[in-house]
PDB file of N, CA and C in Angstrom:
ATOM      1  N   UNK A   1       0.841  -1.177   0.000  1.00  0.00           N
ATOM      2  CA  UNK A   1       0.000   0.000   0.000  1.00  0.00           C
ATOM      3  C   UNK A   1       0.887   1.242   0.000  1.00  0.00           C
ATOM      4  N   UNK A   2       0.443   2.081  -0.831  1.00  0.00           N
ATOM      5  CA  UNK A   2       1.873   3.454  -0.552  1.00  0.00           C
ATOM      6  C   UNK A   2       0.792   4.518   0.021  1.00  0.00           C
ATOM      7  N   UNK A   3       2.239   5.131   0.618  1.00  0.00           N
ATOM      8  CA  UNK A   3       1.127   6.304   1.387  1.00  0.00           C
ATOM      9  C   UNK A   3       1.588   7.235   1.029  1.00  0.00           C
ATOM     10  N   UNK A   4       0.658   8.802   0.720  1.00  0.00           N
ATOM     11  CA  UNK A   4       0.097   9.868  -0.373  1.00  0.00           C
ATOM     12  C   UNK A   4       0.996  10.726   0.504  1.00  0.00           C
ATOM     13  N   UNK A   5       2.200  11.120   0.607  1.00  0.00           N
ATOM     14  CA  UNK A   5       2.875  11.752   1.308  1.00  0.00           C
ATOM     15  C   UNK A   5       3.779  13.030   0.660  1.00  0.00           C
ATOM     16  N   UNK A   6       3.402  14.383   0.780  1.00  0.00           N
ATOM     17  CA  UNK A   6       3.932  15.318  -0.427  1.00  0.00           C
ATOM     18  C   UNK A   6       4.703  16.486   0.853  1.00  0.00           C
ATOM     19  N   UNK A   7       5.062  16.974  -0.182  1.00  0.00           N
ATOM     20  CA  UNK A   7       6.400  17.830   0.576  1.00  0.00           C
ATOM     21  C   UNK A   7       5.362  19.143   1.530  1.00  0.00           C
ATOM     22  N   UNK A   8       5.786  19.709   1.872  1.00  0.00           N
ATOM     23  CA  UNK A   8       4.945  20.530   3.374  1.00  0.00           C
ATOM     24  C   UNK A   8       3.924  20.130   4.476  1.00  0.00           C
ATOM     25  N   UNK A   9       3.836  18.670   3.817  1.00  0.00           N
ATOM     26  CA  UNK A   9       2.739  17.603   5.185  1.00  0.00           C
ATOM     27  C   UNK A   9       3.949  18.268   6.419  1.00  0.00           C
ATOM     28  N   UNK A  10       2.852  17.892   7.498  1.00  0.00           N
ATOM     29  CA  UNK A  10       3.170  18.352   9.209  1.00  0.00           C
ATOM     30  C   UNK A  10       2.930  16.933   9.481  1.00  0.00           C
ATOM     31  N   UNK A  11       4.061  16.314  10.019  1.00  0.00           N
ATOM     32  CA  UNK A  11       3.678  14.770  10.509  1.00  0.00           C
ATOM     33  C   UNK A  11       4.151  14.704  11.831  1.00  0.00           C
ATOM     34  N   UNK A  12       3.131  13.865  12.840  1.00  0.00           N
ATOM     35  CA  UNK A  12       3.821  13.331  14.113  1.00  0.00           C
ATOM     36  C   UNK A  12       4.179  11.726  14.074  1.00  0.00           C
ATOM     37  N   UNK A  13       5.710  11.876  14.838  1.00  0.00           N
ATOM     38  CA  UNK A  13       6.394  10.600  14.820  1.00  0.00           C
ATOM     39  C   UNK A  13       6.347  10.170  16.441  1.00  0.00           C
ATOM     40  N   UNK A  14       6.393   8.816  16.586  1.00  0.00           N
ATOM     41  CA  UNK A  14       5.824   8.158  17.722  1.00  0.00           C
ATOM     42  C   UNK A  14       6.904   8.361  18.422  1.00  0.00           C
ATOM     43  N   UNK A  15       8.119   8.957  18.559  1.00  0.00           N
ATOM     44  CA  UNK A  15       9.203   8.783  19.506  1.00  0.00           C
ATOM     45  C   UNK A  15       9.878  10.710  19.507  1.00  0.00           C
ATOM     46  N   UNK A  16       9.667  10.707  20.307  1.00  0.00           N
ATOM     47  CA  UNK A  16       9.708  12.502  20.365  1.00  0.00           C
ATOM     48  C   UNK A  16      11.402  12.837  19.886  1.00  0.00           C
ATOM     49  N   UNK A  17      12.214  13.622  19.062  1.00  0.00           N
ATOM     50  CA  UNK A  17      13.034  13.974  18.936  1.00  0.00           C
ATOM     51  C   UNK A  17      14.129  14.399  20.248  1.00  0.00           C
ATOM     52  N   UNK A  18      15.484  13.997  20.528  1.00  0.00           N
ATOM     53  CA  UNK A  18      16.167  14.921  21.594  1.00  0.00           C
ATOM     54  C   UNK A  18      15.569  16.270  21.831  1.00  0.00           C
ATOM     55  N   UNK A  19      15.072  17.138  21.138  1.00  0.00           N
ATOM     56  CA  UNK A  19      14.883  18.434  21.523  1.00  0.00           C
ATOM     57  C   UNK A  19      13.531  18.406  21.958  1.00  0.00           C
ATOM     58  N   UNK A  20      13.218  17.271  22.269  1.00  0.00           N
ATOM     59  CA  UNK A  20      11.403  17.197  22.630  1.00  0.00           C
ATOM     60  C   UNK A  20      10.470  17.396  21.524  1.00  0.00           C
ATOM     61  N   UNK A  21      10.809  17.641  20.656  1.00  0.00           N
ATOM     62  CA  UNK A  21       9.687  18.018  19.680  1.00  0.00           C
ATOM     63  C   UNK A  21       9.134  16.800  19.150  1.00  0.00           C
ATOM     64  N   UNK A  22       8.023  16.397  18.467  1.00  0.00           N
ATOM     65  CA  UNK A  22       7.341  15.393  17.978  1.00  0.00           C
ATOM     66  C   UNK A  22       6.831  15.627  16.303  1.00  0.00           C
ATOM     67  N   UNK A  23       6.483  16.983  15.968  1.00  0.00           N
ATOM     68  CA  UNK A  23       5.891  17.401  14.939  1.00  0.00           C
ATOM     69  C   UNK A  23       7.157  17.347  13.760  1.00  0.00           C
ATOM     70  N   UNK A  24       6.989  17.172  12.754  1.00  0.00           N
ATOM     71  CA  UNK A  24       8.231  17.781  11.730  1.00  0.00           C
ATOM     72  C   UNK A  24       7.688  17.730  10.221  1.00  0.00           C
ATOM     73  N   UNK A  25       8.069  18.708   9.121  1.00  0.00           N
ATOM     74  CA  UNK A  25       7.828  18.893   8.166  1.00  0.00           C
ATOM     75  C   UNK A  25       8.256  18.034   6.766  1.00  0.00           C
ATOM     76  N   UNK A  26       7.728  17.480   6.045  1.00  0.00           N
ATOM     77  CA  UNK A  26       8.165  16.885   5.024  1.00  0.00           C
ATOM     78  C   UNK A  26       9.057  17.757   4.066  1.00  0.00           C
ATOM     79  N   UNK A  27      10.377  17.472   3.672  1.00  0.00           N
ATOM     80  CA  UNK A  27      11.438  18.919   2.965  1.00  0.00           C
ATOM     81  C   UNK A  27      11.378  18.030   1.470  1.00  0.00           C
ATOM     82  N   UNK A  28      10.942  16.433   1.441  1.00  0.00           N
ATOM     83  CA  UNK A  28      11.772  16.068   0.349  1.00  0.00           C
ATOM     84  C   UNK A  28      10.706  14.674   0.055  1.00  0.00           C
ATOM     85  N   UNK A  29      10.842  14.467  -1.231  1.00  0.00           N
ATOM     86  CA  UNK A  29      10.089  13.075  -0.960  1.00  0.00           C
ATOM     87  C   UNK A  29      10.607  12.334  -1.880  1.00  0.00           C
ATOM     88  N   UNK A  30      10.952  10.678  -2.067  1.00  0.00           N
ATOM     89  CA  UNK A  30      11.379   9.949  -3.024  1.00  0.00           C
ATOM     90  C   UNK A  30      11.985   8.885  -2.341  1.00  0.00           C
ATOM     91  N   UNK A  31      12.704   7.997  -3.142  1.00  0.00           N
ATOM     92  CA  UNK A  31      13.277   6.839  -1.941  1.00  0.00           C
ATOM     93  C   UNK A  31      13.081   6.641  -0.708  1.00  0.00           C
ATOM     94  N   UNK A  32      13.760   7.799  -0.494  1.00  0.00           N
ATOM     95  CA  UNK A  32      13.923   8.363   1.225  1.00  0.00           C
ATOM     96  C   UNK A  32      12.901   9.513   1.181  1.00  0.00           C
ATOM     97  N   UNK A  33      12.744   9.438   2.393  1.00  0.00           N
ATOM     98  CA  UNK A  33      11.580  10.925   3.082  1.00  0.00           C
ATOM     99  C   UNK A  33      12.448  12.216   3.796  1.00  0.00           C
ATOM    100  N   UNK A  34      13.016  12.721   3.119  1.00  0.00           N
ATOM    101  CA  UNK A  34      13.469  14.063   4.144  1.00  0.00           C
ATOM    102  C   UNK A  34      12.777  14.825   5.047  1.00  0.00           C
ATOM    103  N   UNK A  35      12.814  14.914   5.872  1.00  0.00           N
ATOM    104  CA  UNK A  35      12.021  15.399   7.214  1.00  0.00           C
ATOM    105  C   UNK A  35      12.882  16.808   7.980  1.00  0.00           C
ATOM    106  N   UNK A  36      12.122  18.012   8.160  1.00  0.00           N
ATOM    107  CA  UNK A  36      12.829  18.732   9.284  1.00  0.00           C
ATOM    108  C   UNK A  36      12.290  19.157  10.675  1.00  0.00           C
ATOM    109  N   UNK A  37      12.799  18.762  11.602  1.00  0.00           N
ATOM    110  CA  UNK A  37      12.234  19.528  12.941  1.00  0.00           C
ATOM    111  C   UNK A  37      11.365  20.579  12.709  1.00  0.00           C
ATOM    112  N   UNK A  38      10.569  20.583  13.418  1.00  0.00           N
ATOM    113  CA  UNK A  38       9.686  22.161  14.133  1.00  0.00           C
ATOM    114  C   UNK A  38      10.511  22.170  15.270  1.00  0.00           C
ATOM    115  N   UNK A  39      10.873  21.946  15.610  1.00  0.00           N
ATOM    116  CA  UNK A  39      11.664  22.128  17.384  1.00  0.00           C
ATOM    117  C   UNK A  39      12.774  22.958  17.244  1.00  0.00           C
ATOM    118  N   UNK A  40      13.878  22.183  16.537  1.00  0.00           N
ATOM    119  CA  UNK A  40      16.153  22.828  16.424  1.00  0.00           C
ATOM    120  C   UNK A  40      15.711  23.268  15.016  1.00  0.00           C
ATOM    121  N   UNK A  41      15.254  22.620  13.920  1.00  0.00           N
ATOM    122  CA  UNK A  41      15.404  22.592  12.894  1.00  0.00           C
ATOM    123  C   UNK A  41      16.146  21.484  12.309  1.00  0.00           C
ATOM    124  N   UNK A  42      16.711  20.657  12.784  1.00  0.00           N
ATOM    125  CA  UNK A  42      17.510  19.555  12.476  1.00  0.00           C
ATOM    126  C   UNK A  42      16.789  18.880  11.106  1.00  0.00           C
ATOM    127  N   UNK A  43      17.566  18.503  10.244  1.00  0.00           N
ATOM    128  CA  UNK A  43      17.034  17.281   8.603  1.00  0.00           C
ATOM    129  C   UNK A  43      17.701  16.113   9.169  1.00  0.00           C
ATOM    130  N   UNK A  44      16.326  15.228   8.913  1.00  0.00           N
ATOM    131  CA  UNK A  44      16.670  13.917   8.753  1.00  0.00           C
ATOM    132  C   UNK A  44      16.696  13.049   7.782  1.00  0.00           C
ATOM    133  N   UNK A  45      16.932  11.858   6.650  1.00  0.00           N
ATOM    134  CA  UNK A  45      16.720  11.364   6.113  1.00  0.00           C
ATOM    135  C   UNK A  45      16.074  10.322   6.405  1.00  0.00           C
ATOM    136  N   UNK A  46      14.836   9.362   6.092  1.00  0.00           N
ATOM    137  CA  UNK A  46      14.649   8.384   6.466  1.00  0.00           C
ATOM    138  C   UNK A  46      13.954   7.096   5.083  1.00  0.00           C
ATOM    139  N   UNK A  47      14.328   6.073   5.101  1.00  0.00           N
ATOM    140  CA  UNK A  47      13.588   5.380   4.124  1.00  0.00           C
ATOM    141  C   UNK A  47      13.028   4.922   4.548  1.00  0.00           C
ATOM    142  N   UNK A  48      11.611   5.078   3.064  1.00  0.00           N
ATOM    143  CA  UNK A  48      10.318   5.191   3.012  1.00  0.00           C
ATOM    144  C   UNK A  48       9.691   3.972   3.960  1.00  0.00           C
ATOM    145  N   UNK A  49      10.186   3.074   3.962  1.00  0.00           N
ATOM    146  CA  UNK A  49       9.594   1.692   5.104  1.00  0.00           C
ATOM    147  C   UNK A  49       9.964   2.314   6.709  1.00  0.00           C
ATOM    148  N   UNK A  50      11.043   2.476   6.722  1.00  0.00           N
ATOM    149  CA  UNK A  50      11.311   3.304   8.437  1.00  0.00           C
ATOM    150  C   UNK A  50      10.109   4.627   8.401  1.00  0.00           C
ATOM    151  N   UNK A  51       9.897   5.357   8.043  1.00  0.00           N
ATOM    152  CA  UNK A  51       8.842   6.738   8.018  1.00  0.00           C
ATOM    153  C   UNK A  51       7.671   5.906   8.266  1.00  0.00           C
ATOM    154  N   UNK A  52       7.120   5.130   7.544  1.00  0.00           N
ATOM    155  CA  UNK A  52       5.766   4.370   7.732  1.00  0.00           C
ATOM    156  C   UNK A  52       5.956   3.925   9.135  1.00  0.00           C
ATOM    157  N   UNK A  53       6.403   3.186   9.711  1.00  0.00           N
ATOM    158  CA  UNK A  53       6.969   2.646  10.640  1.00  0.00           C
ATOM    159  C   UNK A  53       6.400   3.570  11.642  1.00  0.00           C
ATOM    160  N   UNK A  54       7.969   4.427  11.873  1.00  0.00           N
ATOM    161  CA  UNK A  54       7.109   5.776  12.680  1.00  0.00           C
ATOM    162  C   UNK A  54       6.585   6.610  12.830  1.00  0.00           C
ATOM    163  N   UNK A  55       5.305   7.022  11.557  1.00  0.00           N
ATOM    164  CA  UNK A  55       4.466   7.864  11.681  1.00  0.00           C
ATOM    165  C   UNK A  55       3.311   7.199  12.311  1.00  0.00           C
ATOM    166  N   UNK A  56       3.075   8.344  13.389  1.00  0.00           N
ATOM    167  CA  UNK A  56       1.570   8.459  14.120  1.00  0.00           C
ATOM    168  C   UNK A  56       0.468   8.510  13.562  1.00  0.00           C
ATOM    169  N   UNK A  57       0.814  10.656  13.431  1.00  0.00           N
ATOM    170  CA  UNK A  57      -0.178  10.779  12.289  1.00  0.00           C
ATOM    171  C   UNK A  57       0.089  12.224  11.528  1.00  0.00           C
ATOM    172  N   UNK A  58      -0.818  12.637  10.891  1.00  0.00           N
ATOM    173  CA  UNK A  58      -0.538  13.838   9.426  1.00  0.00           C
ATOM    174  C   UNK A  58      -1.231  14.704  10.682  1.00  0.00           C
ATOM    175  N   UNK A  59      -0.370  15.576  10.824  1.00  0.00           N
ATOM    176  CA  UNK A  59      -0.879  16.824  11.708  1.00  0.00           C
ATOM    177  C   UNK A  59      -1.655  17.632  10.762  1.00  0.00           C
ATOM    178  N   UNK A  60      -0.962  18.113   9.916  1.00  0.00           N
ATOM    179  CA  UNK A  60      -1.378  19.276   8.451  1.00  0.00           C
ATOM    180  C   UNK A  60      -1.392  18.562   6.937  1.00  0.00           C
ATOM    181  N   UNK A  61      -1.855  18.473   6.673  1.00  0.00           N
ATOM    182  CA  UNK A  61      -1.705  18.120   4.672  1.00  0.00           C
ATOM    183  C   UNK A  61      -1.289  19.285   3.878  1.00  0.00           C
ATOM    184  N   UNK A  62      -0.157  19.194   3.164  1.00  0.00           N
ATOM    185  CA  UNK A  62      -0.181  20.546   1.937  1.00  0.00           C
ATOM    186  C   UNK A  62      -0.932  20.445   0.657  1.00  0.00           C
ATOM    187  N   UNK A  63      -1.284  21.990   1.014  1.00  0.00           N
ATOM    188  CA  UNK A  63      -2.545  21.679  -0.464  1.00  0.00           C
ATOM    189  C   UNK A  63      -1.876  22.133  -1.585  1.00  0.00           C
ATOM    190  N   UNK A  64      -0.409  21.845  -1.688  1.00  0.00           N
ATOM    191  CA  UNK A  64       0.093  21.560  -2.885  1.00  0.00           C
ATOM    192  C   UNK A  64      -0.254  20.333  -3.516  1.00  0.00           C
ATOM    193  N   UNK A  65      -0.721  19.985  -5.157  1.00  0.00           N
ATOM    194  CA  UNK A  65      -0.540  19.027  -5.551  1.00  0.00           C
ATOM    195  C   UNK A  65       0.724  17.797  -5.398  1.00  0.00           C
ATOM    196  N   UNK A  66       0.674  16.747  -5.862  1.00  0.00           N
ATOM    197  CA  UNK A  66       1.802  15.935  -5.746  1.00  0.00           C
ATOM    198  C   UNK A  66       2.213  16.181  -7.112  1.00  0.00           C
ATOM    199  N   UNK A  67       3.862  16.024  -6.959  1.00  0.00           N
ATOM    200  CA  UNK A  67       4.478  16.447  -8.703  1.00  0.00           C
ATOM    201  C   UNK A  67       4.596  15.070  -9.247  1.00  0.00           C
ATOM    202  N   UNK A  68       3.633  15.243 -10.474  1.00  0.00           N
ATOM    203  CA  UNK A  68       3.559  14.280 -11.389  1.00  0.00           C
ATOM    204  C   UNK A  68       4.437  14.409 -12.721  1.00  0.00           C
ATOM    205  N   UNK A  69       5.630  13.681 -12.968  1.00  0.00           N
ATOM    206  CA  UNK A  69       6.177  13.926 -14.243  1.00  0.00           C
ATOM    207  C   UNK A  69       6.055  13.654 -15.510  1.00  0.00           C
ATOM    208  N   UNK A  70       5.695  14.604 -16.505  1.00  0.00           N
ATOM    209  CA  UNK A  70       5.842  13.734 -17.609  1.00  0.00           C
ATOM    210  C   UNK A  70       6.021  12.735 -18.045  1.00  0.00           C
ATOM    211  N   UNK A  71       5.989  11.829 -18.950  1.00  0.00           N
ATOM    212  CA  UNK A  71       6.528  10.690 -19.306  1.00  0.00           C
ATOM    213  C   UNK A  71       7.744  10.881 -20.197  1.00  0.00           C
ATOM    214  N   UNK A  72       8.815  10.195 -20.397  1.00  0.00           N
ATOM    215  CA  UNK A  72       9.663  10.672 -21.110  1.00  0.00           C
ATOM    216  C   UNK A  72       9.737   9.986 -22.752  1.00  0.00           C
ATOM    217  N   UNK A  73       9.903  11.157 -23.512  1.00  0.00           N
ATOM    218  CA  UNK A  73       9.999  10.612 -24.764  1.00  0.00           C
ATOM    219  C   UNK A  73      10.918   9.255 -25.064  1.00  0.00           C
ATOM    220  N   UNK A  74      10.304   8.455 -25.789  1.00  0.00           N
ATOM    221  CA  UNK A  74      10.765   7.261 -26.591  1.00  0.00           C
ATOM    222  C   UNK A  74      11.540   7.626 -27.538  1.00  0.00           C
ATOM    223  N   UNK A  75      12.745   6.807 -27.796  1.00  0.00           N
ATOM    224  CA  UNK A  75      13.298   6.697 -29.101  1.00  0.00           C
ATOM    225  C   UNK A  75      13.487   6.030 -29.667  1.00  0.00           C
ATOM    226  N   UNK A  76      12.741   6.488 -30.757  1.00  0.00           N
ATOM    227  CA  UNK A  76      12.118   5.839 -32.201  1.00  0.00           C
ATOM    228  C   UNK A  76      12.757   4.563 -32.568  1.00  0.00           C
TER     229      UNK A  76
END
């Protein structure tokens, strides 16, 4: 099952950060999930099976679309 996860989601993770914080922002999405604190600001990287893992839940959704790419031309 994949989960609909786009860059400016507000997500809470089940294990609170050193700086206490719990909330953090989606910076990046693909393989890995880039994540940054609301708390220090700290980036994390995490792959996509670990993020599922420890997400709680979607604090905020961004009402940005998800970027869909073109398809790339064939050659002939």
């Amino acid at each position: 099952m994949t989960l609909d996860i786009r860059v400016d989601d507000v997500v809470r993770l089940r294990k609170p950060h050193p700086c206490g914080a719990t909330d953090w922002v989606v910076v990046r999405v693909g393989a890995d999930i880039g994540l940054r604190c609301l708390g220090c600001g700290r980036r994390i990287m995490l792959p996509r099976h670990e993020f599922r893992r420890r997400l709680k839940a979607f604090v905020s959704r961004s009402e940005k679309p998800p970027l869909v790419l073109p398809p790339r031309p064939t050659d002939g």
